[in-house]
C-alpha atoms as a PDB file:
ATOM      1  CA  UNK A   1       0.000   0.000   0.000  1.00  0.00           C
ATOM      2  CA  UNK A   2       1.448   3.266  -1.366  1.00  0.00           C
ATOM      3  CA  UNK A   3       2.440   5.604   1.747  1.00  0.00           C
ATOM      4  CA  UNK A   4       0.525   8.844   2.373  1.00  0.00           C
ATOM      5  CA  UNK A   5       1.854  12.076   1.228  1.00  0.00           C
ATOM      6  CA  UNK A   6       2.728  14.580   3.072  1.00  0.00           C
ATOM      7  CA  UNK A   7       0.321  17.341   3.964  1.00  0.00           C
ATOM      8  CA  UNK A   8       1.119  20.393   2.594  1.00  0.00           C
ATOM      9  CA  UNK A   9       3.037  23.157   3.697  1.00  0.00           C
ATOM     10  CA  UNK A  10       4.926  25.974   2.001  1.00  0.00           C
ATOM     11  CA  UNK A  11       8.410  24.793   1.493  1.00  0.00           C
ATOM     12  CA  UNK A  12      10.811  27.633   2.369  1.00  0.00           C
ATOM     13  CA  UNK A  13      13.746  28.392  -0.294  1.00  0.00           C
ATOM     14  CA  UNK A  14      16.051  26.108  -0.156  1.00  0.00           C
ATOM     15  CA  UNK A  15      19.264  28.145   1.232  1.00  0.00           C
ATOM     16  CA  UNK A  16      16.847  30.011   3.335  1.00  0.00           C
ATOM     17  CA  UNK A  17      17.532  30.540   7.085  1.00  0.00           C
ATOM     18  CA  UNK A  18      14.056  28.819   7.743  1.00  0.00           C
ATOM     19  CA  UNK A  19      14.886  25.849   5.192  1.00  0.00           C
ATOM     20  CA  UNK A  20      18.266  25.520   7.784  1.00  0.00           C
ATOM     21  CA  UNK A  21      15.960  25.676  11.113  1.00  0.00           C
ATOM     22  CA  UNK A  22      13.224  23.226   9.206  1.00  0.00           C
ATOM     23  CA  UNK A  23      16.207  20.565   8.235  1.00  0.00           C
ATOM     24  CA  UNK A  24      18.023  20.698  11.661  1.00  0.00           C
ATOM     25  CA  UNK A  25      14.270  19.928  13.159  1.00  0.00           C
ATOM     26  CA  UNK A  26      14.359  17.094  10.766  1.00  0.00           C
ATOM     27  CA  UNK A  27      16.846  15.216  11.141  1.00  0.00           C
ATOM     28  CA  UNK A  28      16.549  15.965  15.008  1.00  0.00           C
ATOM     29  CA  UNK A  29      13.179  14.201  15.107  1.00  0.00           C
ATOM     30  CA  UNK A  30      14.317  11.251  12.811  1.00  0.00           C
ATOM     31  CA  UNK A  31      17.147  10.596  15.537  1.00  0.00           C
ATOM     32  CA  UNK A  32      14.722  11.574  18.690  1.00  0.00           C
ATOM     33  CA  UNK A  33      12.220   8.630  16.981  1.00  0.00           C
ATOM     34  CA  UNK A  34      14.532   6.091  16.357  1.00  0.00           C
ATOM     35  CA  UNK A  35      16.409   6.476  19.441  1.00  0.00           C
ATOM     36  CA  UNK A  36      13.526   6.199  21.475  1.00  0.00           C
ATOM     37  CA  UNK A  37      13.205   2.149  21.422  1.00  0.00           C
ATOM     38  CA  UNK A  38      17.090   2.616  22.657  1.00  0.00           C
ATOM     39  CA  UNK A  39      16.559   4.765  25.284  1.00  0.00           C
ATOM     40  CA  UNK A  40      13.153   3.132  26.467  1.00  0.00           C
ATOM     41  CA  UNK A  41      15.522  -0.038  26.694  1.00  0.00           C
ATOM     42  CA  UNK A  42      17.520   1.320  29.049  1.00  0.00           C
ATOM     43  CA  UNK A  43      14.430   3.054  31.559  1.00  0.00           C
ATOM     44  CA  UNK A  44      16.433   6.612  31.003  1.00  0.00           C
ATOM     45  CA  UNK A  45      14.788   9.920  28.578  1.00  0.00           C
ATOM     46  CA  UNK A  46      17.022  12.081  26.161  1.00  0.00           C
ATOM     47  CA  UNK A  47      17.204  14.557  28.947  1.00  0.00           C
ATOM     48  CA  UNK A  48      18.855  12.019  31.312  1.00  0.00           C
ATOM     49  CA  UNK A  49      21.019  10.612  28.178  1.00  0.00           C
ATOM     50  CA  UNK A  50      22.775  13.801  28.182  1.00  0.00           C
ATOM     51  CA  UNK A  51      22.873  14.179  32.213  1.00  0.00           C
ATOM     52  CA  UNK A  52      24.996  10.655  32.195  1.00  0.00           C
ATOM     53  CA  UNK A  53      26.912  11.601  28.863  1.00  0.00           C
ATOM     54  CA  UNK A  54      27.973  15.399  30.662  1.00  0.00           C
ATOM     55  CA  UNK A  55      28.862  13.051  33.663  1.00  0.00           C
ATOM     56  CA  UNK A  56      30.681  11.027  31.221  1.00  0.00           C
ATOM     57  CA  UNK A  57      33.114  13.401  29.469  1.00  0.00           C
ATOM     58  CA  UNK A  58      33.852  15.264  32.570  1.00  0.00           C
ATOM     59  CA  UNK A  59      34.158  13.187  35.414  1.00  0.00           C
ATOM     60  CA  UNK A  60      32.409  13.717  38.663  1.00  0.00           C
ATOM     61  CA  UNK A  61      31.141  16.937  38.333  1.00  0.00           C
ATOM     62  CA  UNK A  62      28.627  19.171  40.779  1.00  0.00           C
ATOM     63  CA  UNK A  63      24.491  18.937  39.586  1.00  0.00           C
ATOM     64  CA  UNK A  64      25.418  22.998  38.801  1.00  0.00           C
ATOM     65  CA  UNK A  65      28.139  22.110  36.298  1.00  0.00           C
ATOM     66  CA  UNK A  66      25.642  19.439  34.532  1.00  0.00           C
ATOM     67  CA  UNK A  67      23.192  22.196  34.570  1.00  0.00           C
ATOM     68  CA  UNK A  68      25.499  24.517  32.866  1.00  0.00           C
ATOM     69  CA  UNK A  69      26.592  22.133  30.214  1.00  0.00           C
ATOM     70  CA  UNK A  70      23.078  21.785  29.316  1.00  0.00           C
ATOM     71  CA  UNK A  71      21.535  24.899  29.715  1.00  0.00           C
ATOM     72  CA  UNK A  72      18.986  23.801  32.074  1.00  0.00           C
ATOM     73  CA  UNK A  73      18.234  25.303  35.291  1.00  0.00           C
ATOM     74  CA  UNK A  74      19.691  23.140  38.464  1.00  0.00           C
ATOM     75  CA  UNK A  75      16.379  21.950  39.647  1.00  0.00           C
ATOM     76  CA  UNK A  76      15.868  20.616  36.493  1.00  0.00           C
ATOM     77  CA  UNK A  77      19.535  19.353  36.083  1.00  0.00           C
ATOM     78  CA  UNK A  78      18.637  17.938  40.186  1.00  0.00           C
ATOM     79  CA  UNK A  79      15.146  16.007  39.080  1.00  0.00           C
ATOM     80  CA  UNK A  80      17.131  14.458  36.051  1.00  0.00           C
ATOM     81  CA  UNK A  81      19.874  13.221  38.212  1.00  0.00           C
ATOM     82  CA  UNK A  82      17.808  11.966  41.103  1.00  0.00           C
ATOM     83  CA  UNK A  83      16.277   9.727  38.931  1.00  0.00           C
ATOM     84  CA  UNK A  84      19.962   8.181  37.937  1.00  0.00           C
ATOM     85  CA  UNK A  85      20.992   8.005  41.239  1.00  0.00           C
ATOM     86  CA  UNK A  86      17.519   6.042  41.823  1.00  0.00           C
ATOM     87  CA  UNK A  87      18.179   3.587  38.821  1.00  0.00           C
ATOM     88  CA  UNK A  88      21.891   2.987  39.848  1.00  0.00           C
ATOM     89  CA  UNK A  89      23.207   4.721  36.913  1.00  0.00           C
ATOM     90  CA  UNK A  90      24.753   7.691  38.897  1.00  0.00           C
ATOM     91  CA  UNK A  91      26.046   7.547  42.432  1.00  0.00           C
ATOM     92  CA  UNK A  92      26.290  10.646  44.854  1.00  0.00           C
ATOM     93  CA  UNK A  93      29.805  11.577  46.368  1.00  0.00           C
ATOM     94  CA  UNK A  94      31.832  13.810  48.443  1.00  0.00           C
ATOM     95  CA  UNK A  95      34.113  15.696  46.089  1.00  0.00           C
ATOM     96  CA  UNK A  96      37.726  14.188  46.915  1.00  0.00           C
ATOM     97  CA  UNK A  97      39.163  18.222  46.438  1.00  0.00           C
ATOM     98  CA  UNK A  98      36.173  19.477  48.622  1.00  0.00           C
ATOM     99  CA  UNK A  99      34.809  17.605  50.949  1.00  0.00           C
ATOM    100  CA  UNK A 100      31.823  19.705  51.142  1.00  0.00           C
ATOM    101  CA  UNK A 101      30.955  19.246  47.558  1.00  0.00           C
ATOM    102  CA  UNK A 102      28.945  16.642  46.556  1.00  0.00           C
ATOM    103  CA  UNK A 103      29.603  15.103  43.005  1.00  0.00           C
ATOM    104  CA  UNK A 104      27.595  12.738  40.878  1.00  0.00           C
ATOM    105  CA  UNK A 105      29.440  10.149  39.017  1.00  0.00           C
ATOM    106  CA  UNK A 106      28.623   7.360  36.642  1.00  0.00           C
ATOM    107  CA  UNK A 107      28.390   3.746  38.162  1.00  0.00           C
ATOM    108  CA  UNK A 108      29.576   0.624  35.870  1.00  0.00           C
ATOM    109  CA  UNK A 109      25.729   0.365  34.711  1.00  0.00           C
ATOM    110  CA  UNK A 110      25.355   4.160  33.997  1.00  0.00           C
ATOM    111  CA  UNK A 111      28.570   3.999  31.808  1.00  0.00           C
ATOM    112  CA  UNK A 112      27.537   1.067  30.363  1.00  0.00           C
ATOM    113  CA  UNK A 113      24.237   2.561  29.810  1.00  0.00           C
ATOM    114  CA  UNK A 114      25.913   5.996  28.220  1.00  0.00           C
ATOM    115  CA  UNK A 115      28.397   3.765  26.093  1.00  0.00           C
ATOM    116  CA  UNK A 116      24.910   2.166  24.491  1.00  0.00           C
ATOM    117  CA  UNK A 117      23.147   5.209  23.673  1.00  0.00           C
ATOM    118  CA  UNK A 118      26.136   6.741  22.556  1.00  0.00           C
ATOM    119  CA  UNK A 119      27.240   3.638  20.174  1.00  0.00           C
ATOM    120  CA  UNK A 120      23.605   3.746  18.621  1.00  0.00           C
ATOM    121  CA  UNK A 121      23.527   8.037  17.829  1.00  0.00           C
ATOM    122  CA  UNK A 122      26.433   6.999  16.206  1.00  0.00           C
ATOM    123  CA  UNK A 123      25.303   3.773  14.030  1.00  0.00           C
ATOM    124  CA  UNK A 124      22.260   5.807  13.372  1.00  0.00           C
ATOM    125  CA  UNK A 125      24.494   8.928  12.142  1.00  0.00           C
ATOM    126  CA  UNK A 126      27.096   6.389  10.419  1.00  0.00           C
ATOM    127  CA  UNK A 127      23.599   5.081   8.563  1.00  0.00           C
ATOM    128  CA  UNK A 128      22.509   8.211   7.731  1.00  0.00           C
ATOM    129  CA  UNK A 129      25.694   9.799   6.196  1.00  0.00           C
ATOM    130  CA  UNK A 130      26.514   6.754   4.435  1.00  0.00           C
ATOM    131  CA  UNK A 131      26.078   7.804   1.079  1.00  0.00           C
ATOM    132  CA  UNK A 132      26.418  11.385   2.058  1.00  0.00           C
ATOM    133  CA  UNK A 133      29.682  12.532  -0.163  1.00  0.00           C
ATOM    134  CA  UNK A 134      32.650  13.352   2.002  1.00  0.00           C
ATOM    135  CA  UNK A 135      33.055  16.784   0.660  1.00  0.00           C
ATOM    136  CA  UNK A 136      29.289  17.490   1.461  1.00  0.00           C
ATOM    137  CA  UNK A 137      29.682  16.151   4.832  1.00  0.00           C
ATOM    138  CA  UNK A 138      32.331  18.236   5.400  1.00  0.00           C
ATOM    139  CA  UNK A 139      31.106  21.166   3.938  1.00  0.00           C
ATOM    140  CA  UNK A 140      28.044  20.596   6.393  1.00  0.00           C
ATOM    141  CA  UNK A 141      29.852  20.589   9.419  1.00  0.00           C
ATOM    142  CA  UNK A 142      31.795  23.872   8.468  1.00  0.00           C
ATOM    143  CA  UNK A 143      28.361  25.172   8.612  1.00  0.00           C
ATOM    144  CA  UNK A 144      27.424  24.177  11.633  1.00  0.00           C
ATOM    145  CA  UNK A 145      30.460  25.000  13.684  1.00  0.00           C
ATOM    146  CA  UNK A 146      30.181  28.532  11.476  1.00  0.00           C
ATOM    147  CA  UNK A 147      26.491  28.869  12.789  1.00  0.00           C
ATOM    148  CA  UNK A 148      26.824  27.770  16.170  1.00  0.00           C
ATOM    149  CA  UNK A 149      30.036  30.516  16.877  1.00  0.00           C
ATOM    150  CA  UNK A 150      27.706  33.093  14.915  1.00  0.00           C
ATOM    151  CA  UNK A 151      24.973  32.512  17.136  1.00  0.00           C
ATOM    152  CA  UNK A 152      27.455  32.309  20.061  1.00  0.00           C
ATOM    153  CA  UNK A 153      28.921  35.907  19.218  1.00  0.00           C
ATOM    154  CA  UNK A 154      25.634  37.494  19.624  1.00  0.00           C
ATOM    155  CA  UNK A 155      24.451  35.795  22.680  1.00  0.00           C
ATOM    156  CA  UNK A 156      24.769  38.545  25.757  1.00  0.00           C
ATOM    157  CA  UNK A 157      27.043  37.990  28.312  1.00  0.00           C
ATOM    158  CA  UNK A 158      24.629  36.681  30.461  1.00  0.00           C
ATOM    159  CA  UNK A 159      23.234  34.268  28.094  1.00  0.00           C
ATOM    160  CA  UNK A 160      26.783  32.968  27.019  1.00  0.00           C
ATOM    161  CA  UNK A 161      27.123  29.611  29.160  1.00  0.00           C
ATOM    162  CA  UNK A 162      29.335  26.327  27.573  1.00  0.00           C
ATOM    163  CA  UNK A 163      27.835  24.379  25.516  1.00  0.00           C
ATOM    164  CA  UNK A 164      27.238  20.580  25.692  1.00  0.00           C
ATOM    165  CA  UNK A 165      29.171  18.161  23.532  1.00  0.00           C
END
Protein backbone atom coordinates (compact mmCIF):
# COMPACT_ATOMS: atom_id res chain seq x y z
CA UNK A 1 0.00 0.00 0.00
CA UNK A 2 1.45 3.27 -1.37
CA UNK A 3 2.44 5.60 1.75
CA UNK A 4 0.52 8.84 2.37
CA UNK A 5 1.85 12.08 1.23
CA UNK A 6 2.73 14.58 3.07
CA UNK A 7 0.32 17.34 3.96
CA UNK A 8 1.12 20.39 2.59
CA UNK A 9 3.04 23.16 3.70
CA UNK A 10 4.93 25.97 2.00
CA UNK A 11 8.41 24.79 1.49
CA UNK A 12 10.81 27.63 2.37
CA UNK A 13 13.75 28.39 -0.29
CA UNK A 14 16.05 26.11 -0.16
CA UNK A 15 19.26 28.14 1.23
CA UNK A 16 16.85 30.01 3.34
CA UNK A 17 17.53 30.54 7.08
CA UNK A 18 14.06 28.82 7.74
CA UNK A 19 14.89 25.85 5.19
CA UNK A 20 18.27 25.52 7.78
CA UNK A 21 15.96 25.68 11.11
CA UNK A 22 13.22 23.23 9.21
CA UNK A 23 16.21 20.57 8.24
CA UNK A 24 18.02 20.70 11.66
CA UNK A 25 14.27 19.93 13.16
CA UNK A 26 14.36 17.09 10.77
CA UNK A 27 16.85 15.22 11.14
CA UNK A 28 16.55 15.96 15.01
CA UNK A 29 13.18 14.20 15.11
CA UNK A 30 14.32 11.25 12.81
CA UNK A 31 17.15 10.60 15.54
CA UNK A 32 14.72 11.57 18.69
CA UNK A 33 12.22 8.63 16.98
CA UNK A 34 14.53 6.09 16.36
CA UNK A 35 16.41 6.48 19.44
CA UNK A 36 13.53 6.20 21.48
CA UNK A 37 13.21 2.15 21.42
CA UNK A 38 17.09 2.62 22.66
CA UNK A 39 16.56 4.77 25.28
CA UNK A 40 13.15 3.13 26.47
CA UNK A 41 15.52 -0.04 26.69
CA UNK A 42 17.52 1.32 29.05
CA UNK A 43 14.43 3.05 31.56
CA UNK A 44 16.43 6.61 31.00
CA UNK A 45 14.79 9.92 28.58
CA UNK A 46 17.02 12.08 26.16
CA UNK A 47 17.20 14.56 28.95
CA UNK A 48 18.85 12.02 31.31
CA UNK A 49 21.02 10.61 28.18
CA UNK A 50 22.78 13.80 28.18
CA UNK A 51 22.87 14.18 32.21
CA UNK A 52 25.00 10.66 32.19
CA UNK A 53 26.91 11.60 28.86
CA UNK A 54 27.97 15.40 30.66
CA UNK A 55 28.86 13.05 33.66
CA UNK A 56 30.68 11.03 31.22
CA UNK A 57 33.11 13.40 29.47
CA UNK A 58 33.85 15.26 32.57
CA UNK A 59 34.16 13.19 35.41
CA UNK A 60 32.41 13.72 38.66
CA UNK A 61 31.14 16.94 38.33
CA UNK A 62 28.63 19.17 40.78
CA UNK A 63 24.49 18.94 39.59
CA UNK A 64 25.42 23.00 38.80
CA UNK A 65 28.14 22.11 36.30
CA UNK A 66 25.64 19.44 34.53
CA UNK A 67 23.19 22.20 34.57
CA UNK A 68 25.50 24.52 32.87
CA UNK A 69 26.59 22.13 30.21
CA UNK A 70 23.08 21.79 29.32
CA UNK A 71 21.53 24.90 29.71
CA UNK A 72 18.99 23.80 32.07
CA UNK A 73 18.23 25.30 35.29
CA UNK A 74 19.69 23.14 38.46
CA UNK A 75 16.38 21.95 39.65
CA UNK A 76 15.87 20.62 36.49
CA UNK A 77 19.54 19.35 36.08
CA UNK A 78 18.64 17.94 40.19
CA UNK A 79 15.15 16.01 39.08
CA UNK A 80 17.13 14.46 36.05
CA UNK A 81 19.87 13.22 38.21
CA UNK A 82 17.81 11.97 41.10
CA UNK A 83 16.28 9.73 38.93
CA UNK A 84 19.96 8.18 37.94
CA UNK A 85 20.99 8.00 41.24
CA UNK A 86 17.52 6.04 41.82
CA UNK A 87 18.18 3.59 38.82
CA UNK A 88 21.89 2.99 39.85
CA UNK A 89 23.21 4.72 36.91
CA UNK A 90 24.75 7.69 38.90
CA UNK A 91 26.05 7.55 42.43
CA UNK A 92 26.29 10.65 44.85
CA UNK A 93 29.81 11.58 46.37
CA UNK A 94 31.83 13.81 48.44
CA UNK A 95 34.11 15.70 46.09
CA UNK A 96 37.73 14.19 46.92
CA UNK A 97 39.16 18.22 46.44
CA UNK A 98 36.17 19.48 48.62
CA UNK A 99 34.81 17.61 50.95
CA UNK A 100 31.82 19.71 51.14
CA UNK A 101 30.96 19.25 47.56
CA UNK A 102 28.94 16.64 46.56
CA UNK A 103 29.60 15.10 43.01
CA UNK A 104 27.59 12.74 40.88
CA UNK A 105 29.44 10.15 39.02
CA UNK A 106 28.62 7.36 36.64
CA UNK A 107 28.39 3.75 38.16
CA UNK A 108 29.58 0.62 35.87
CA UNK A 109 25.73 0.36 34.71
CA UNK A 110 25.35 4.16 34.00
CA UNK A 111 28.57 4.00 31.81
CA UNK A 112 27.54 1.07 30.36
CA UNK A 113 24.24 2.56 29.81
CA UNK A 114 25.91 6.00 28.22
CA UNK A 115 28.40 3.76 26.09
CA UNK A 116 24.91 2.17 24.49
CA UNK A 117 23.15 5.21 23.67
CA UNK A 118 26.14 6.74 22.56
CA UNK A 119 27.24 3.64 20.17
CA UNK A 120 23.61 3.75 18.62
CA UNK A 121 23.53 8.04 17.83
CA UNK A 122 26.43 7.00 16.21
CA UNK A 123 25.30 3.77 14.03
CA UNK A 124 22.26 5.81 13.37
CA UNK A 125 24.49 8.93 12.14
CA UNK A 126 27.10 6.39 10.42
CA UNK A 127 23.60 5.08 8.56
CA UNK A 128 22.51 8.21 7.73
CA UNK A 129 25.69 9.80 6.20
CA UNK A 130 26.51 6.75 4.44
CA UNK A 131 26.08 7.80 1.08
CA UNK A 132 26.42 11.38 2.06
CA UNK A 133 29.68 12.53 -0.16
CA UNK A 134 32.65 13.35 2.00
CA UNK A 135 33.06 16.78 0.66
CA UNK A 136 29.29 17.49 1.46
CA UNK A 137 29.68 16.15 4.83
CA UNK A 138 32.33 18.24 5.40
CA UNK A 139 31.11 21.17 3.94
CA UNK A 140 28.04 20.60 6.39
CA UNK A 141 29.85 20.59 9.42
CA UNK A 142 31.79 23.87 8.47
CA UNK A 143 28.36 25.17 8.61
CA UNK A 144 27.42 24.18 11.63
CA UNK A 145 30.46 25.00 13.68
CA UNK A 146 30.18 28.53 11.48
CA UNK A 147 26.49 28.87 12.79
CA UNK A 148 26.82 27.77 16.17
CA UNK A 149 30.04 30.52 16.88
CA UNK A 150 27.71 33.09 14.92
CA UNK A 151 24.97 32.51 17.14
CA UNK A 152 27.46 32.31 20.06
CA UNK A 153 28.92 35.91 19.22
CA UNK A 154 25.63 37.49 19.62
CA UNK A 155 24.45 35.80 22.68
CA UNK A 156 24.77 38.55 25.76
CA UNK A 157 27.04 37.99 28.31
CA UNK A 158 24.63 36.68 30.46
CA UNK A 159 23.23 34.27 28.09
CA UNK A 160 26.78 32.97 27.02
CA UNK A 161 27.12 29.61 29.16
CA UNK A 162 29.33 26.33 27.57
CA UNK A 163 27.84 24.38 25.52
CA UNK A 164 27.24 20.58 25.69
CA UNK A 165 29.17 18.16 23.53
Amino acid sequence: MPSSPRPSVPTPRAASPEALAGSVRDVMRTLLRRLHPVLEEEGISMGQFWGLHVVSRFGPTSVRSVADHLLVSAPTACTNLDALVRAGLLERRRSEADRRVVEVALTPRGRRAEARVGRAIARMMDEGTRRIPRHDLEVAGRVFRSLVDRLEATDSPSRNRPRAS
